[in-house]
Protein backbone atom coordinates (compact mmCIF):
# COMPACT_ATOMS: atom_id res chain seq x y z
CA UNK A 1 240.58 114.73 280.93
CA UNK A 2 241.56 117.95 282.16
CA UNK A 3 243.94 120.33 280.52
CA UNK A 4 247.83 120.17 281.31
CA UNK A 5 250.24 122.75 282.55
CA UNK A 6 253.68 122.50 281.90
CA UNK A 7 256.77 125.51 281.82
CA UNK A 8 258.53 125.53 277.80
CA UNK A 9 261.80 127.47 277.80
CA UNK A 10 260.09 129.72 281.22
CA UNK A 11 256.92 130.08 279.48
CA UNK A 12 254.49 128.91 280.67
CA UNK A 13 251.62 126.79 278.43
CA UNK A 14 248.60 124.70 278.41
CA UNK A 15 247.57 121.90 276.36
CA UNK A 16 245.51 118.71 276.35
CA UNK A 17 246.34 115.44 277.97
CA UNK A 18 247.82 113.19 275.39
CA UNK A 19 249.52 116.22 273.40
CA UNK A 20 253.00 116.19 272.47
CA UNK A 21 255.88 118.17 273.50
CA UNK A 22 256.33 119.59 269.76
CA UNK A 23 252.98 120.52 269.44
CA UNK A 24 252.24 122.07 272.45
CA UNK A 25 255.41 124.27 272.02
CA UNK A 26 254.28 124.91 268.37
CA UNK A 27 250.89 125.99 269.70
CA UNK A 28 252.68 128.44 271.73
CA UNK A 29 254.62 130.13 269.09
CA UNK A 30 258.31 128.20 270.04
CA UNK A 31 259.74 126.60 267.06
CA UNK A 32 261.48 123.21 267.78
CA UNK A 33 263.22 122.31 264.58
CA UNK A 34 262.03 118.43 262.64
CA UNK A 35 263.46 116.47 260.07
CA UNK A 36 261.18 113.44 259.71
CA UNK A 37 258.19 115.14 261.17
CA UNK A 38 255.51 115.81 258.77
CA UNK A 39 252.31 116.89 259.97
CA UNK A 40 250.57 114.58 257.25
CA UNK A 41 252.62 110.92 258.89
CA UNK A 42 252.43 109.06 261.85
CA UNK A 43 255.69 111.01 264.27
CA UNK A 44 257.98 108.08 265.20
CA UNK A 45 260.64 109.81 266.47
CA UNK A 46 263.59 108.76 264.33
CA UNK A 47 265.52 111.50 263.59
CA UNK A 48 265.96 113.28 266.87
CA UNK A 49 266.26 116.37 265.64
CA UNK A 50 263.62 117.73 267.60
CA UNK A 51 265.24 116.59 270.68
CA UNK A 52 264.90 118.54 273.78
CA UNK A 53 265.70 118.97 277.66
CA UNK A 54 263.23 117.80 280.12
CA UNK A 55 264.28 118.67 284.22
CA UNK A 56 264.84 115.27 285.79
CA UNK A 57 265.18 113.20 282.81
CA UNK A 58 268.87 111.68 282.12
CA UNK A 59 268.46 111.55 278.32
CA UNK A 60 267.30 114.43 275.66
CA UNK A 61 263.06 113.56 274.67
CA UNK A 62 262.03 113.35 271.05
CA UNK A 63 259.61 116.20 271.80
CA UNK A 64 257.61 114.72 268.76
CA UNK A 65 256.23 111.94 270.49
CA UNK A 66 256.99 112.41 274.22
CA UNK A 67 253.50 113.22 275.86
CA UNK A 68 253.07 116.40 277.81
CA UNK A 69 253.14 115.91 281.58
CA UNK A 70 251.71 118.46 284.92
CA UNK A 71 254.18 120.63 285.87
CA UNK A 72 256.71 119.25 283.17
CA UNK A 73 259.92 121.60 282.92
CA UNK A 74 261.43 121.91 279.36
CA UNK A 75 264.10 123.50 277.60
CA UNK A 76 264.43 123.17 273.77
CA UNK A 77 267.53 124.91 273.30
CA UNK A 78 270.43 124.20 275.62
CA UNK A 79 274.00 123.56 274.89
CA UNK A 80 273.58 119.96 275.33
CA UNK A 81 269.95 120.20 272.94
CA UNK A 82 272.67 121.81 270.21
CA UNK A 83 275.15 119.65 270.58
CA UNK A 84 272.76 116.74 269.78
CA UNK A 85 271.08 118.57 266.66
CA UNK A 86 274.25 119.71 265.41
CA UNK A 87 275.84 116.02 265.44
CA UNK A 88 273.01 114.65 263.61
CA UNK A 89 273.29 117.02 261.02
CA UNK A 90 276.82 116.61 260.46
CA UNK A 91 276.21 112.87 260.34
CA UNK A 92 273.82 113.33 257.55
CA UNK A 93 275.91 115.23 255.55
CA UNK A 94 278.64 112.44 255.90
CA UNK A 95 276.54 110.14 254.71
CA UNK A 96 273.78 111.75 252.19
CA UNK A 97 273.23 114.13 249.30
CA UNK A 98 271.54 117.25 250.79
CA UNK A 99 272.06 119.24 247.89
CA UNK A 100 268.11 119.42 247.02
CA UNK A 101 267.11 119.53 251.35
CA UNK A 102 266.69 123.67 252.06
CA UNK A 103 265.47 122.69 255.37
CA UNK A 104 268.29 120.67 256.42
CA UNK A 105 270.46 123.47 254.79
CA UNK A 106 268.92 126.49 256.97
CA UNK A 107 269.18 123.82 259.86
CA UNK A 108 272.88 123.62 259.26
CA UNK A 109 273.57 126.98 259.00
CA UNK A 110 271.67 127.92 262.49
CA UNK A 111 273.27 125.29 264.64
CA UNK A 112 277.31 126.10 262.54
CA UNK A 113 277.38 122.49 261.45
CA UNK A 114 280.55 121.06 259.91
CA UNK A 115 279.65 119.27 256.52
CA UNK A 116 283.06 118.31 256.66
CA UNK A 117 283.42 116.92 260.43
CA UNK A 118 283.38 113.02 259.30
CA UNK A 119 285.42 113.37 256.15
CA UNK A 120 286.41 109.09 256.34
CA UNK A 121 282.50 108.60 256.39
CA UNK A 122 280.90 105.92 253.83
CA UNK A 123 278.33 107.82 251.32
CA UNK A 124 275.42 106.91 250.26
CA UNK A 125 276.01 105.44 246.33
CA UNK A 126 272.72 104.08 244.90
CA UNK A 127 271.75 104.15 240.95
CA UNK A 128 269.12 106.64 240.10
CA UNK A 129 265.94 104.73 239.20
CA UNK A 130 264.25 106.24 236.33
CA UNK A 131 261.48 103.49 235.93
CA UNK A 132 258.47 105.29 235.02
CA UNK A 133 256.74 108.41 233.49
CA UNK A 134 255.90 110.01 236.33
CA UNK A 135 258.86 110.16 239.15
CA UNK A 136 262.47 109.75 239.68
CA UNK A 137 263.73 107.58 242.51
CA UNK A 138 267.36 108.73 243.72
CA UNK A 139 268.18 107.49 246.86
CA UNK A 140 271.22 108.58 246.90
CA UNK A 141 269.63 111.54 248.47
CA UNK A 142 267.51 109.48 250.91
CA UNK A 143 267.68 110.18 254.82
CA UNK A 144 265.34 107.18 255.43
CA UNK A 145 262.77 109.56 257.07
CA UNK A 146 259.83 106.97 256.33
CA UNK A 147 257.57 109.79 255.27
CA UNK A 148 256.86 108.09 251.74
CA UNK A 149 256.53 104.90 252.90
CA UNK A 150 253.99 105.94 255.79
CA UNK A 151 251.84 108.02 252.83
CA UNK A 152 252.00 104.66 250.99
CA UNK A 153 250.80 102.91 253.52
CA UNK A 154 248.36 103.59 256.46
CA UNK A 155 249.07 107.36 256.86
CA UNK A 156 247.40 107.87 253.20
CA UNK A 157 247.03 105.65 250.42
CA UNK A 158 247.42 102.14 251.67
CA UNK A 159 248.53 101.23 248.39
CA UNK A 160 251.95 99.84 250.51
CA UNK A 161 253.99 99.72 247.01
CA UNK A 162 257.46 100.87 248.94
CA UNK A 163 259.20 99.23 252.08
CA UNK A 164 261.86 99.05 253.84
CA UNK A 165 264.88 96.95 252.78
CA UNK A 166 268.91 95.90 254.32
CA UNK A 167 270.03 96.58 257.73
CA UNK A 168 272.16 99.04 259.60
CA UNK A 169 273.67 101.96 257.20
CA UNK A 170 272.67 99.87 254.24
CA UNK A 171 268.70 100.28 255.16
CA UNK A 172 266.79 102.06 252.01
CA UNK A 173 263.55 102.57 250.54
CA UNK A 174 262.93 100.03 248.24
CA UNK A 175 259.45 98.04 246.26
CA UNK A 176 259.23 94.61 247.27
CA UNK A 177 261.94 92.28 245.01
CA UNK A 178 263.29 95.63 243.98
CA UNK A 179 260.25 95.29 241.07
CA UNK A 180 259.92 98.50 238.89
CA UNK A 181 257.26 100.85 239.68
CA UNK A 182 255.13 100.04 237.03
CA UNK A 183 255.23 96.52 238.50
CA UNK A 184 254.08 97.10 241.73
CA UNK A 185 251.16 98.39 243.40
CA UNK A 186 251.62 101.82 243.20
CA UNK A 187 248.95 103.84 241.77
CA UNK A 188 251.24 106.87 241.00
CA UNK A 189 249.21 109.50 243.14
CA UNK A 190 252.38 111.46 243.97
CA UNK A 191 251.65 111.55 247.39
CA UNK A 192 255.52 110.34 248.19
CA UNK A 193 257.20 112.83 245.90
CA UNK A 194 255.05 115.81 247.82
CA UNK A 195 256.39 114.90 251.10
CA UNK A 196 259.88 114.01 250.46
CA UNK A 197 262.12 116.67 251.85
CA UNK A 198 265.54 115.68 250.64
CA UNK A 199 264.68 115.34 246.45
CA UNK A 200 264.94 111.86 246.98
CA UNK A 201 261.80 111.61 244.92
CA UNK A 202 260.70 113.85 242.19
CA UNK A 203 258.42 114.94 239.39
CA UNK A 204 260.21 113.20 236.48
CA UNK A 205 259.27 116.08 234.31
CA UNK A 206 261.33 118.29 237.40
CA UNK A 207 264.02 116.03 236.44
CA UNK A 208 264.19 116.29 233.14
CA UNK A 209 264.29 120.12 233.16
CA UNK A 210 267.15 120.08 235.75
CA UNK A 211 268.80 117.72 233.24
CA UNK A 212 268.63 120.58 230.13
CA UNK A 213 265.32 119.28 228.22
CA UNK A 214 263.44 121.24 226.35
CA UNK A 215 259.52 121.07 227.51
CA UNK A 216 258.88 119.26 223.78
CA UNK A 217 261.67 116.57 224.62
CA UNK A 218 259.77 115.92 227.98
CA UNK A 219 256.88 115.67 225.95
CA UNK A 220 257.84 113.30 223.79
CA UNK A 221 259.78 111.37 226.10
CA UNK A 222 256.79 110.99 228.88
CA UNK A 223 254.73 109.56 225.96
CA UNK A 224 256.64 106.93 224.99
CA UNK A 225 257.62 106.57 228.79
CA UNK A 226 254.00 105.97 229.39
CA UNK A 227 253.32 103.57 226.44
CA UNK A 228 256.12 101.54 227.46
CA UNK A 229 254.90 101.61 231.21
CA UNK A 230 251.66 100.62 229.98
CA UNK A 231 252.92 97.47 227.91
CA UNK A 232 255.29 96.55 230.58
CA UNK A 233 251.88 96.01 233.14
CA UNK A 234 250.22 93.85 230.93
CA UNK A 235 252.96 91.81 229.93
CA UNK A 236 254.68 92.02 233.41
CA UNK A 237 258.51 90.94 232.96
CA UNK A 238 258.37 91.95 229.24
């Protein structure tokens, strides 16, 4: 199929049928900010952070998976685009940890975000899961970007040990019947720790240093982690 020709923010660029909005304005060198996008997962769109302006369409595009189109007009920065990307961010900061997400927090900063616009707002409260030698779970931090459980799954590993669970604001990232790691099908490859953006996931030993161990305590602890890890799979439930 032949080439397409479309106008971003005046410029104008070419790209290949089939292409998406965000990457063809990558390609040309104009940065349209992502949350959920990773280049690694399948983009579904769910963040809208990457929303922009299309002439003749009556609602904002997820540029990450709206298909170029001839002679296709867009903007990724207008006052309405803002608007949007600066709502969602204070929305996430209502709701969610961001303390460990420099992303989000250079994000907030360029679009003058108030962290304190929805101060009535239901946080997220979740127990830190500490289940295994190898990673941390605290959701707590969680935007529900999907990123580790697309790695898990088709995108990567197909090892599928993490899913989905609840509805509405109480959706999170969960193993199936809330089993521990070491109990599931997870084959520990750290592929969902290395694309988590929020430190929603993390290197247990990352943890522990955070938490003031000493590099022989995390030693000695990971050991014993790992011996009890390794009883608890062949005696599952013990």
């Amino acid at each position: 199929m032949p080439d397409i020709t479309l106008t971003i923010n005046g410029q104008s660029v070419t790209a290949a049928a089939g292409t998406t909005i965000h990457k063809a304005a990558t390609a040309a060198g104009i940065e349209v900010p992502t949350i959920c996008y990773h280049d690694a997962c399948t983009a579904n769109g769910l963040c809208r952070m990457c929303v922009v302006e299309v002439e003749g369409a009556r609602l904002l595009q997820a540029s990450c998976v709206a298909p170029v189109a001839e002679g296709m007009k867009v903007q990724t920065r207008t006052p309405r685009v803002e608007r949007a990307r600066r709502t969602i961010l204070e929305m996430l900061h209502a709701s969610v940890d961001l303390s460990e997400a420099p992303v989000i927090q250079a994000q907030t900063a360029d679009y003058a975000a108030d962290v304190n616009r929805f101060p009535e707002a239901e946080g997220r409260e979740m127990p830190l899961l500490d289940d295994n030698p190898m990673y941390i779970r605290d959701y707590d931090k969680c935007i529900l970007c999907w990123r580790c459980v697309q790695v898990c799954a088709e995108d990567a590993q197909y090892t599928f040990a993490l899913n989905l669970e609840g509805r509405g604001f109480h959706t999170s990232i969960a193993t199936f019947f809330d089993k521990p790691m070491p109990e599931t099908t997870c084959v520990f490859c750290g592929q969902c720790v290395g694309v988590c953006p929020t430190g929603a996931l993390k290197s247990r030993r990352e943890w522990l240093l955070q938490e003031g161990k000493t590099p022989d305590e995390i030693l000695t602890q990971t050991r014993s982690d790992r011996r009890r890890a390794k009883r608890r799979t062949e005696r599952p439930g013990a």
